[in-house]
Each structure stands twice: as C-alpha cells, then as structure tokens.
C-alpha atoms as a PDB file:
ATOM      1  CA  UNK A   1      52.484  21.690 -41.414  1.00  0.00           C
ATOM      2  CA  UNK A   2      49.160  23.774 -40.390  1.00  0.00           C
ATOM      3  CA  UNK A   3      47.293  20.686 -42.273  1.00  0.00           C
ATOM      4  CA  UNK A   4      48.695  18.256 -39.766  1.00  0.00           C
ATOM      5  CA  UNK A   5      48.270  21.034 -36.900  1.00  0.00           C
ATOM      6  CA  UNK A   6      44.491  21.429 -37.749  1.00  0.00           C
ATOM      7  CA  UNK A   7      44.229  17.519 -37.950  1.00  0.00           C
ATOM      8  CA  UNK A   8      45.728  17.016 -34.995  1.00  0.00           C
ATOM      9  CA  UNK A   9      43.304  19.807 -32.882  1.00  0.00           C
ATOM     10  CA  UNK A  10      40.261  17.750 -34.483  1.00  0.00           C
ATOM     11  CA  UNK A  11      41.219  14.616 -33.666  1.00  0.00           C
ATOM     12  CA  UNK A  12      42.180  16.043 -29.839  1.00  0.00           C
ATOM     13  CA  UNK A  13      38.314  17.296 -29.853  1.00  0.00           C
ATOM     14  CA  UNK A  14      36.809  14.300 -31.131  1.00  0.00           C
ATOM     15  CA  UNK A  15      38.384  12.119 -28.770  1.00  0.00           C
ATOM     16  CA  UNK A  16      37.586  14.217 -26.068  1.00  0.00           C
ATOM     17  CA  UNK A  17      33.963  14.365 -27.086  1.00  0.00           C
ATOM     18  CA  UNK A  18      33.783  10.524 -27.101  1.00  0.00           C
ATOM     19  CA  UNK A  19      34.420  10.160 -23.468  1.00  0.00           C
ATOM     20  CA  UNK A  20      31.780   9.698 -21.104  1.00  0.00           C
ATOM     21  CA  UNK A  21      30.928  12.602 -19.431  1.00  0.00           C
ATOM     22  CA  UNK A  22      30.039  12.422 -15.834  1.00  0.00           C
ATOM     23  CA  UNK A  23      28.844  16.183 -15.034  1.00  0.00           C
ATOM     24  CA  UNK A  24      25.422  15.431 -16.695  1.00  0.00           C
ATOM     25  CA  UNK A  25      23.467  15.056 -19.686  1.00  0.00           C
ATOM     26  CA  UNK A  26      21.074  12.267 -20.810  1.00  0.00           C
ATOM     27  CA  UNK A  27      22.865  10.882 -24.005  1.00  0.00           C
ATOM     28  CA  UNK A  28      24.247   8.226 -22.327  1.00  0.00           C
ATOM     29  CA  UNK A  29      21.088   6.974 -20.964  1.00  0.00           C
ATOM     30  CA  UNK A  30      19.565   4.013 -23.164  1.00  0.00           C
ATOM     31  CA  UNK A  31      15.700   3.646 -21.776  1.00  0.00           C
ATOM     32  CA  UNK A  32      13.400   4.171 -18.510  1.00  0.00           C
ATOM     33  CA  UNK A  33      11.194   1.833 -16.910  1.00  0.00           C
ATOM     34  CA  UNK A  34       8.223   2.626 -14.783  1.00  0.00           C
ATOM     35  CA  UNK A  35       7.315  -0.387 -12.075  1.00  0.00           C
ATOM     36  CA  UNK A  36       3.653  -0.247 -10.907  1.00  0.00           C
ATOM     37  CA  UNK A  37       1.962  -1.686  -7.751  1.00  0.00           C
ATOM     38  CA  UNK A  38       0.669  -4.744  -9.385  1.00  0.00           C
ATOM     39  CA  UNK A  39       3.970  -5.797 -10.467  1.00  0.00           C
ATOM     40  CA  UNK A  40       3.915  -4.510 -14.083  1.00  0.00           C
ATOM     41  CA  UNK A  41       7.232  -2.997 -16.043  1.00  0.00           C
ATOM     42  CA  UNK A  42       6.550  -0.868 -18.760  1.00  0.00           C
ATOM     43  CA  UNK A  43       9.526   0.345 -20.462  1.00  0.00           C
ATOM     44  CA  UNK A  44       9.809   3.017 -23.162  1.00  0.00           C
ATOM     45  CA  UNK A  45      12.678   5.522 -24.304  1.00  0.00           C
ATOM     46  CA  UNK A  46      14.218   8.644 -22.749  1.00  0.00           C
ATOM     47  CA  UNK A  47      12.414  10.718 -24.395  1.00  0.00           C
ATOM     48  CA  UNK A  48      10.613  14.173 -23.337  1.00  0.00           C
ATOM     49  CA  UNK A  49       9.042  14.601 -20.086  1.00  0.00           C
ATOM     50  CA  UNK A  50      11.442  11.621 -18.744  1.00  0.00           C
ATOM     51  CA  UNK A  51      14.753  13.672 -20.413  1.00  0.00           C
ATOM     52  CA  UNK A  52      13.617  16.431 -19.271  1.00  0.00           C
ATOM     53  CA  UNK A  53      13.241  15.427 -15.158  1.00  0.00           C
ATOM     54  CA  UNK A  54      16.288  13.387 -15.529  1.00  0.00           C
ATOM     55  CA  UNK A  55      18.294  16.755 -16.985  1.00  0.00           C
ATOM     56  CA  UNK A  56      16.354  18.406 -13.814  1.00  0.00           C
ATOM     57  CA  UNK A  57      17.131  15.392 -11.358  1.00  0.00           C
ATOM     58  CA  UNK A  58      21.022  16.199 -12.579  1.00  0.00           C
ATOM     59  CA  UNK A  59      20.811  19.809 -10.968  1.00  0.00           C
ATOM     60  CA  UNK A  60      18.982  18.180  -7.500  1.00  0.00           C
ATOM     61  CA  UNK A  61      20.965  16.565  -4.843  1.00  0.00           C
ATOM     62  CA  UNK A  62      20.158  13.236  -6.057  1.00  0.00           C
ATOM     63  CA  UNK A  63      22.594  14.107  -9.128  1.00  0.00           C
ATOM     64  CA  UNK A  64      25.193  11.699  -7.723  1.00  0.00           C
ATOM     65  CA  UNK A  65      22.626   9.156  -6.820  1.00  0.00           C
ATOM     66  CA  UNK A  66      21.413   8.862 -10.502  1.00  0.00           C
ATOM     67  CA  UNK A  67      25.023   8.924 -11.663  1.00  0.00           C
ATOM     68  CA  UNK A  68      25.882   5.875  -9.262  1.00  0.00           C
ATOM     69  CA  UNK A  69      22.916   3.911  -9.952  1.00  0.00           C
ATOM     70  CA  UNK A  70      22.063   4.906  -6.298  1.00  0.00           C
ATOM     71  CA  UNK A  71      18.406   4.531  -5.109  1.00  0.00           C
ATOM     72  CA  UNK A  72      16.982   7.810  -4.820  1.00  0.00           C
ATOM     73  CA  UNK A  73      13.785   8.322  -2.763  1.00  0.00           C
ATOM     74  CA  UNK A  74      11.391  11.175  -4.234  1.00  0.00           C
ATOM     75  CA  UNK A  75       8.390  12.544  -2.407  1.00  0.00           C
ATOM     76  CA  UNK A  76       5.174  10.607  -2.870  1.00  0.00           C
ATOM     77  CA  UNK A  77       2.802  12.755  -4.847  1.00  0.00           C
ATOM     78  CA  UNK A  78      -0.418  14.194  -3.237  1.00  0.00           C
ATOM     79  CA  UNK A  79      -2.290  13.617  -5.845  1.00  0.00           C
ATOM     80  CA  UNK A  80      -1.307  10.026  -7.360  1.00  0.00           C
ATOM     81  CA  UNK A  81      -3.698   9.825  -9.978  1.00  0.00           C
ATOM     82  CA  UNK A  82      -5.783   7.037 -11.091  1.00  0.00           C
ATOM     83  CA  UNK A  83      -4.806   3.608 -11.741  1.00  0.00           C
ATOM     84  CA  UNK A  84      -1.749   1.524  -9.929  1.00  0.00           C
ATOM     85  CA  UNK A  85       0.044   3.578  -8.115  1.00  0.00           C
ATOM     86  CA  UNK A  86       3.732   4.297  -9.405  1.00  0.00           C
ATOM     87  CA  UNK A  87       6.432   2.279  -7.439  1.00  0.00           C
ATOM     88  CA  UNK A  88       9.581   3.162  -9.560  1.00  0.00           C
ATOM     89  CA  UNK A  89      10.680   5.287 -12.304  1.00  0.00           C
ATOM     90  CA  UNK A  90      13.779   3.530 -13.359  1.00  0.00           C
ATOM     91  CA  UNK A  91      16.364   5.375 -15.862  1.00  0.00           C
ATOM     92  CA  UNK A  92      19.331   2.683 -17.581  1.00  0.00           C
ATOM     93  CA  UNK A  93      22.142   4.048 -19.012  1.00  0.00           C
ATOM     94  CA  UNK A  94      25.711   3.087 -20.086  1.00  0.00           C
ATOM     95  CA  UNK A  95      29.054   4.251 -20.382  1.00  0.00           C
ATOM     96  CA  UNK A  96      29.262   7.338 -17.871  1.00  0.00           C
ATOM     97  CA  UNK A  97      25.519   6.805 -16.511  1.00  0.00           C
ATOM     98  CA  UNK A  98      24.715   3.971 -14.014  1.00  0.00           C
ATOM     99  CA  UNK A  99      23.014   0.818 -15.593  1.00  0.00           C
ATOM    100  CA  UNK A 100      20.262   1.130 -13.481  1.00  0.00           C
ATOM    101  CA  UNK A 101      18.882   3.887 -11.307  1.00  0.00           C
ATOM    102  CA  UNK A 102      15.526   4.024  -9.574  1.00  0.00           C
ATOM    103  CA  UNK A 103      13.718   6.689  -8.224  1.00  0.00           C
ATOM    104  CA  UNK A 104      11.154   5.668  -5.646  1.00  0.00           C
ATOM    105  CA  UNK A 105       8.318   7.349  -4.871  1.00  0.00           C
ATOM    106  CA  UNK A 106       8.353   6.925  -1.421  1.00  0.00           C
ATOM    107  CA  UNK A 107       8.893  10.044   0.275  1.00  0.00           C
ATOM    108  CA  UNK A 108       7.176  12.437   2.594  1.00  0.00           C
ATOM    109  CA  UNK A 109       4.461  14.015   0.375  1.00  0.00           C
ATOM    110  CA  UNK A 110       5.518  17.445   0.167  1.00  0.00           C
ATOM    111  CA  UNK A 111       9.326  16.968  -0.018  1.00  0.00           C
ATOM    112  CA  UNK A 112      11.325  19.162  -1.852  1.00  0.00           C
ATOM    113  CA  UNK A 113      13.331  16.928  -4.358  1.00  0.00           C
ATOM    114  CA  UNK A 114      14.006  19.544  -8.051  1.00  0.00           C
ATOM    115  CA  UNK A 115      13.209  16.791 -11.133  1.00  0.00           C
ATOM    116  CA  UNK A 116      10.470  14.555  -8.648  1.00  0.00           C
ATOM    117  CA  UNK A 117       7.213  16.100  -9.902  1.00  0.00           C
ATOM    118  CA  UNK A 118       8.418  15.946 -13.453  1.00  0.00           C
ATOM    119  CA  UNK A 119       9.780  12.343 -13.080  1.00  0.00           C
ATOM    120  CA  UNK A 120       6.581  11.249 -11.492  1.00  0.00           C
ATOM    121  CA  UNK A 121       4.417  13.049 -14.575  1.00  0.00           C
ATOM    122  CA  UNK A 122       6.873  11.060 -17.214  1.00  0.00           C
ATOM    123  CA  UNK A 123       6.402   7.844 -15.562  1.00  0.00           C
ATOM    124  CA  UNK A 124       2.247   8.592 -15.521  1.00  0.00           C
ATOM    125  CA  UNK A 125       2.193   9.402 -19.051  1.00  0.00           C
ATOM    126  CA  UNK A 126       5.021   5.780 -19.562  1.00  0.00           C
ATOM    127  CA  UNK A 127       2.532   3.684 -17.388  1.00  0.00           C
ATOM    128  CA  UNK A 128      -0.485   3.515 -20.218  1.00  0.00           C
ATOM    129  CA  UNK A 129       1.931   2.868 -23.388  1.00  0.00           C
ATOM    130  CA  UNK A 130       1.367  -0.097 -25.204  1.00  0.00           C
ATOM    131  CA  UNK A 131       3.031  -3.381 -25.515  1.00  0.00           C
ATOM    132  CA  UNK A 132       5.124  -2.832 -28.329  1.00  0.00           C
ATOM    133  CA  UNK A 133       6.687   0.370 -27.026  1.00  0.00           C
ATOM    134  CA  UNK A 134       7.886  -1.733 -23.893  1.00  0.00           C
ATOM    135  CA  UNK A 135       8.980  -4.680 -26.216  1.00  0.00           C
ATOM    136  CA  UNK A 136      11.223  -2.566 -28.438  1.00  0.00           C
ATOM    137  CA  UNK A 137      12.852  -0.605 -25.120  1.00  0.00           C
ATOM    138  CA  UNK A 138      13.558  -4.144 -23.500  1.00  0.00           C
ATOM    139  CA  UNK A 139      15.298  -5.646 -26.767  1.00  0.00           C
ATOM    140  CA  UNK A 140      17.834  -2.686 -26.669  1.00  0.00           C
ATOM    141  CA  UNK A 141      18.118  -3.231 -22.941  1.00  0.00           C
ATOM    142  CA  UNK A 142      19.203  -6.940 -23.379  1.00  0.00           C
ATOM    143  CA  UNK A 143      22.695  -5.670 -24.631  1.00  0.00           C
ATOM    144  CA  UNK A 144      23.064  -4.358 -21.270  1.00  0.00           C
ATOM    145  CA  UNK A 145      26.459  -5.261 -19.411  1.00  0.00           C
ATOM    146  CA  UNK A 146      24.563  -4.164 -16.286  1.00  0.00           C
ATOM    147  CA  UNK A 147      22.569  -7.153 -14.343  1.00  0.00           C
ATOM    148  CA  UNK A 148      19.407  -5.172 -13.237  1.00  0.00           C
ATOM    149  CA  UNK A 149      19.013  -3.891 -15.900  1.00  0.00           C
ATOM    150  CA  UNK A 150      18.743  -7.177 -17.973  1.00  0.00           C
ATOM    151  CA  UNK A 151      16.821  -9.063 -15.644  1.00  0.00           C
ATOM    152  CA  UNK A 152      14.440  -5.985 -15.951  1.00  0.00           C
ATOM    153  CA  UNK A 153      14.187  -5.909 -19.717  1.00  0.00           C
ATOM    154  CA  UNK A 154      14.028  -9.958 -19.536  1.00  0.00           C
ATOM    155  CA  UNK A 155      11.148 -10.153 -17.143  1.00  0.00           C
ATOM    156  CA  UNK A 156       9.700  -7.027 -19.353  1.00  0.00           C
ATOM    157  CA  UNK A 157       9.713  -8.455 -22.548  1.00  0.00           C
ATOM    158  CA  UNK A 158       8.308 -11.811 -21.228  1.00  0.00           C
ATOM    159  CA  UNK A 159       4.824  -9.631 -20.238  1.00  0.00           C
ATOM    160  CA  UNK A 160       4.668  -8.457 -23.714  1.00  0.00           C
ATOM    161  CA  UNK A 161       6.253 -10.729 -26.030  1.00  0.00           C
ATOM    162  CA  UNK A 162       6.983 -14.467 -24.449  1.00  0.00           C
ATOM    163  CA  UNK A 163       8.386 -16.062 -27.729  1.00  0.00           C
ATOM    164  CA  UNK A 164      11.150 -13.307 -27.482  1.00  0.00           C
ATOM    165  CA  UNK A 165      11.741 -13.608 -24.111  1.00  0.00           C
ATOM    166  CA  UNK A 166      11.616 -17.331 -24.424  1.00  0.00           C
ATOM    167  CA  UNK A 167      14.309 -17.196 -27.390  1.00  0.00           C
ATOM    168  CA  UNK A 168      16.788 -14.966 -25.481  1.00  0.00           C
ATOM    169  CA  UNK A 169      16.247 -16.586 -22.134  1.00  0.00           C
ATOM    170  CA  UNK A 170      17.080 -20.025 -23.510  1.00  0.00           C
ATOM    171  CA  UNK A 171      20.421 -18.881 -25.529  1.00  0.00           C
ATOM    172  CA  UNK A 172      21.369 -16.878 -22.558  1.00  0.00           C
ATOM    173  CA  UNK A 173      20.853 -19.724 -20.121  1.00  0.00           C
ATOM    174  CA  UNK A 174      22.685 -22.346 -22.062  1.00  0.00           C
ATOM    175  CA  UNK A 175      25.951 -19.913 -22.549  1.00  0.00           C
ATOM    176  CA  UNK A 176      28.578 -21.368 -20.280  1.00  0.00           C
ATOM    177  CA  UNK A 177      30.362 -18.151 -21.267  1.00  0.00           C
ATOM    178  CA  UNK A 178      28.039 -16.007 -19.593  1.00  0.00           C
ATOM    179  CA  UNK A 179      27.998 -14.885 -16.336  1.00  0.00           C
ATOM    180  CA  UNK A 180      26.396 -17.021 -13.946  1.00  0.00           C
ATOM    181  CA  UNK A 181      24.196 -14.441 -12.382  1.00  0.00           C
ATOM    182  CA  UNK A 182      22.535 -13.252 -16.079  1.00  0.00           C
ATOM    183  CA  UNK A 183      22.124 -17.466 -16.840  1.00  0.00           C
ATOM    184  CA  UNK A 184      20.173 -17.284 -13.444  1.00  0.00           C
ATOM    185  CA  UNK A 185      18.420 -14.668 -14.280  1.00  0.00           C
ATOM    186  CA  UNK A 186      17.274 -16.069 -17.948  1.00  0.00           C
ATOM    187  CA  UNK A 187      16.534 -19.503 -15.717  1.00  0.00           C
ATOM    188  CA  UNK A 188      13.977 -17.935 -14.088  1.00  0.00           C
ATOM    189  CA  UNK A 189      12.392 -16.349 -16.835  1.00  0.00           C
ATOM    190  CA  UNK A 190      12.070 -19.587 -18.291  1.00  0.00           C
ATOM    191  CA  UNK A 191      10.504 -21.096 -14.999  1.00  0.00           C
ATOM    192  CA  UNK A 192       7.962 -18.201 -15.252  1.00  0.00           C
ATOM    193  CA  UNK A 193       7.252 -19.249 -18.613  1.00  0.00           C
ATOM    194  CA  UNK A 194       6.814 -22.927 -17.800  1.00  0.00           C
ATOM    195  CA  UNK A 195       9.568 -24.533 -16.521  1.00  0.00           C
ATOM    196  CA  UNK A 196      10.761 -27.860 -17.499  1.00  0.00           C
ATOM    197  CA  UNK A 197       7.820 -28.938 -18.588  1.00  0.00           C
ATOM    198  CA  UNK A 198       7.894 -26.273 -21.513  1.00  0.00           C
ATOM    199  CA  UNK A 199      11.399 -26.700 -22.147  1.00  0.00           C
ATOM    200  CA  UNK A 200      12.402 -30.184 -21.021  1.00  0.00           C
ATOM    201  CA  UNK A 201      15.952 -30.335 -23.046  1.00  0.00           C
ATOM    202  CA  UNK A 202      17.180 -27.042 -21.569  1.00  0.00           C
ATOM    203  CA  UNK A 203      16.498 -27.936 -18.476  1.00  0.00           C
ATOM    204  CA  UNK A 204      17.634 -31.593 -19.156  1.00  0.00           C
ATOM    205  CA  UNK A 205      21.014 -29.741 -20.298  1.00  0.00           C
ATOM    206  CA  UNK A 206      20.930 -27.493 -17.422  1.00  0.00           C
ATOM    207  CA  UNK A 207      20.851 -29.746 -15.147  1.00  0.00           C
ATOM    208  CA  UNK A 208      24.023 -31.232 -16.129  1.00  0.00           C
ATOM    209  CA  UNK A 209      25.478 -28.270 -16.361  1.00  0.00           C
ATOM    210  CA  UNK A 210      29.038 -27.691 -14.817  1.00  0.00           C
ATOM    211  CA  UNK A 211      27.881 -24.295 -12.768  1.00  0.00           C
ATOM    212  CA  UNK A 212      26.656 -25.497  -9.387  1.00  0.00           C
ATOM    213  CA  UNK A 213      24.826 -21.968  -8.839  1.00  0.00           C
ATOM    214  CA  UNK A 214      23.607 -23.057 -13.056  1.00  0.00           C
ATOM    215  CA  UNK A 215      22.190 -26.579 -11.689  1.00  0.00           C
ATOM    216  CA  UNK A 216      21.218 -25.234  -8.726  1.00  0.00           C
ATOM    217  CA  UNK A 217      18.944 -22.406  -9.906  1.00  0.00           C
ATOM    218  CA  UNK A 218      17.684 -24.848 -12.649  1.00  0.00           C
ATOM    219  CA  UNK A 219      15.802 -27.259  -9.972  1.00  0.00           C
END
C-alpha cells in the first residue's frame, strides 16, 4: 500500500513537471535570431547572455509580451556599436513560450526596459557567429508548428546552406498535407533560389496544384 502511495505522489510530480509553465523560465525556448539592417538572420541557441536577458526580460513588463509572441519595443542603444545596426533580437520557443517573439530596438534611447541592454549585448555578440552556427539553429527551427518562425529558419538556412534549404523547401512545397501558408512560404524560398528555371518540375507540379493560394503563389 505505501509502494503504490509513493508511486502514485511521483507520478503526480512528474506530470506536473511536464506541463508548460507559463510564469517564466527559458526551457521552453528552442533558438534566437538576431535580424540586421542589411537584411541578414543569424540564428544561434539560447544560450548565455541571450538566457540570461530573456530570464531578465521575464521580470520586465514586457514578460507577457514575450510570453504571447507580442512585439516588444526596447530602447535603442546609445552606443550601437560597429557594424549593421541590430533590427531584431528574436527568441522562438514552443509549448508554453510563443513561437516567435521579437524585441525591436526601436525605442527612445534611454528607456528604461529591465533585460534590453542585456538582450541587445546577446544579439551583438549572435550577429558575428558563423554560418554553421545559424545552419544548425534553423534545422531545429524547421520542426516549428509556428509560421514565423519557419519562414525565418527557411529564409535563414537558404543564406548559409542553399542545398538544405532547397531540399526542405521543395518537400515542403509539394505536401498537399501541409498548410497552405508554410507551402507559400517554402515557394518563395525556392523563387529566391531560382525559380522555375532551377526547379522546372516543381513548379510544373505546382502549378497544377489543387490549392489556388498553392498555384497562385507559384506564378
């Protein structure tokens, strides 16, 4: 009888530790992006500096913001640094944490906004990491359920590694299964990669497709 008593209070724990939490923390989050002025996505883990200002973000106002996948708008810093200036510092997440949310760097210099500074440093240091490091933060993204955050780690991993991006935007694209908005998505990938004339029988295909938003984005 205590056997099955003691069983049954560990089971009772572990399923309550399974559920997502939605008070804070960062282990739900799954990578962060940085978009620059010239366009570029660099994506790497949440790791350190960008844990760290999201855990400090979580204690701000904007805690509900982040949670929600809500655009929040940080101070611009007053001293930017060198190179393109910082757009967005973008966290994705699953299960209790929004799929995507940005922080923008748009703000009155000088704002007070706990976690900005920090998020701004992290997304500095995520701006001059190699290739590779976005590549392998984008492949985890794909799995994402969330939209912006695939068409982010699609459009990512084409910068870095086209034959991957090419090879998931294709099978994506041709899925009748999938939601039309993440075939669109993958469409346009492909159109930045060459279009038809780089993939003439997927486009032959999706052209005859039976999604009018499918054949329409396809032209």
């Amino acid at each position: 009888m205590m056997a099955r008593f003691s069983l049954g209070i560990l089971f009772a724990v572990l399923v309550a530790a399974s559920r997502p939490s939605n008070h804070g923390g960062a282990n739900d989050l799954l990578a962060v992006g940085v978009r620059l002025e010239d366009g570029r996505l660099v994506m790497g883990m949440p790791e350190g500096k960008a844990r760290e200002a999201y855990e400090t973000l979580l204690r701000s106002p904007a805690k509900d913001a982040l949670l929600q996948g809500t655009t929040v708008y940080a101070p611009a810093p007053a001293e930017p640094g060198k190179g393109p200036r910082i757009v967005e510092f973008v966290y994705y997440g699953h299960l209790s944490r929004a799929g995507r949310s940005p922080v923008v760097f748009d703000g009155p210099v000088g704002a007070a906004l706990p976690g900005a500074a920090e998020a701004y440093e992290a997304a500095r240091d995520l701006a001059g990491m190699p290739g590779p490091v976005t590549a392998a933060a984008a492949r985890v993204l794909l799995a994402s359920e969330d939209l912006g955050a695939y068409r982010d780690a699609l459009h990512a991993l084409a910068a870095v590694q086209a034959d991957a991006a090419s090879a998931e935007a294709v099978r994506t694209s041709l899925d009748a299964a999938a939601p039309a908005e993440r075939r669109i998505a993958a469409i346009r990938v492909l159109k930045d990669l060459g279009g038809a004339r780089a993939y003439p029988d997927v486009f032959r295909k999706l052209a005859a497709d039976g999604s009018d938003l499918v054949r329409d984005a396809a032209k």
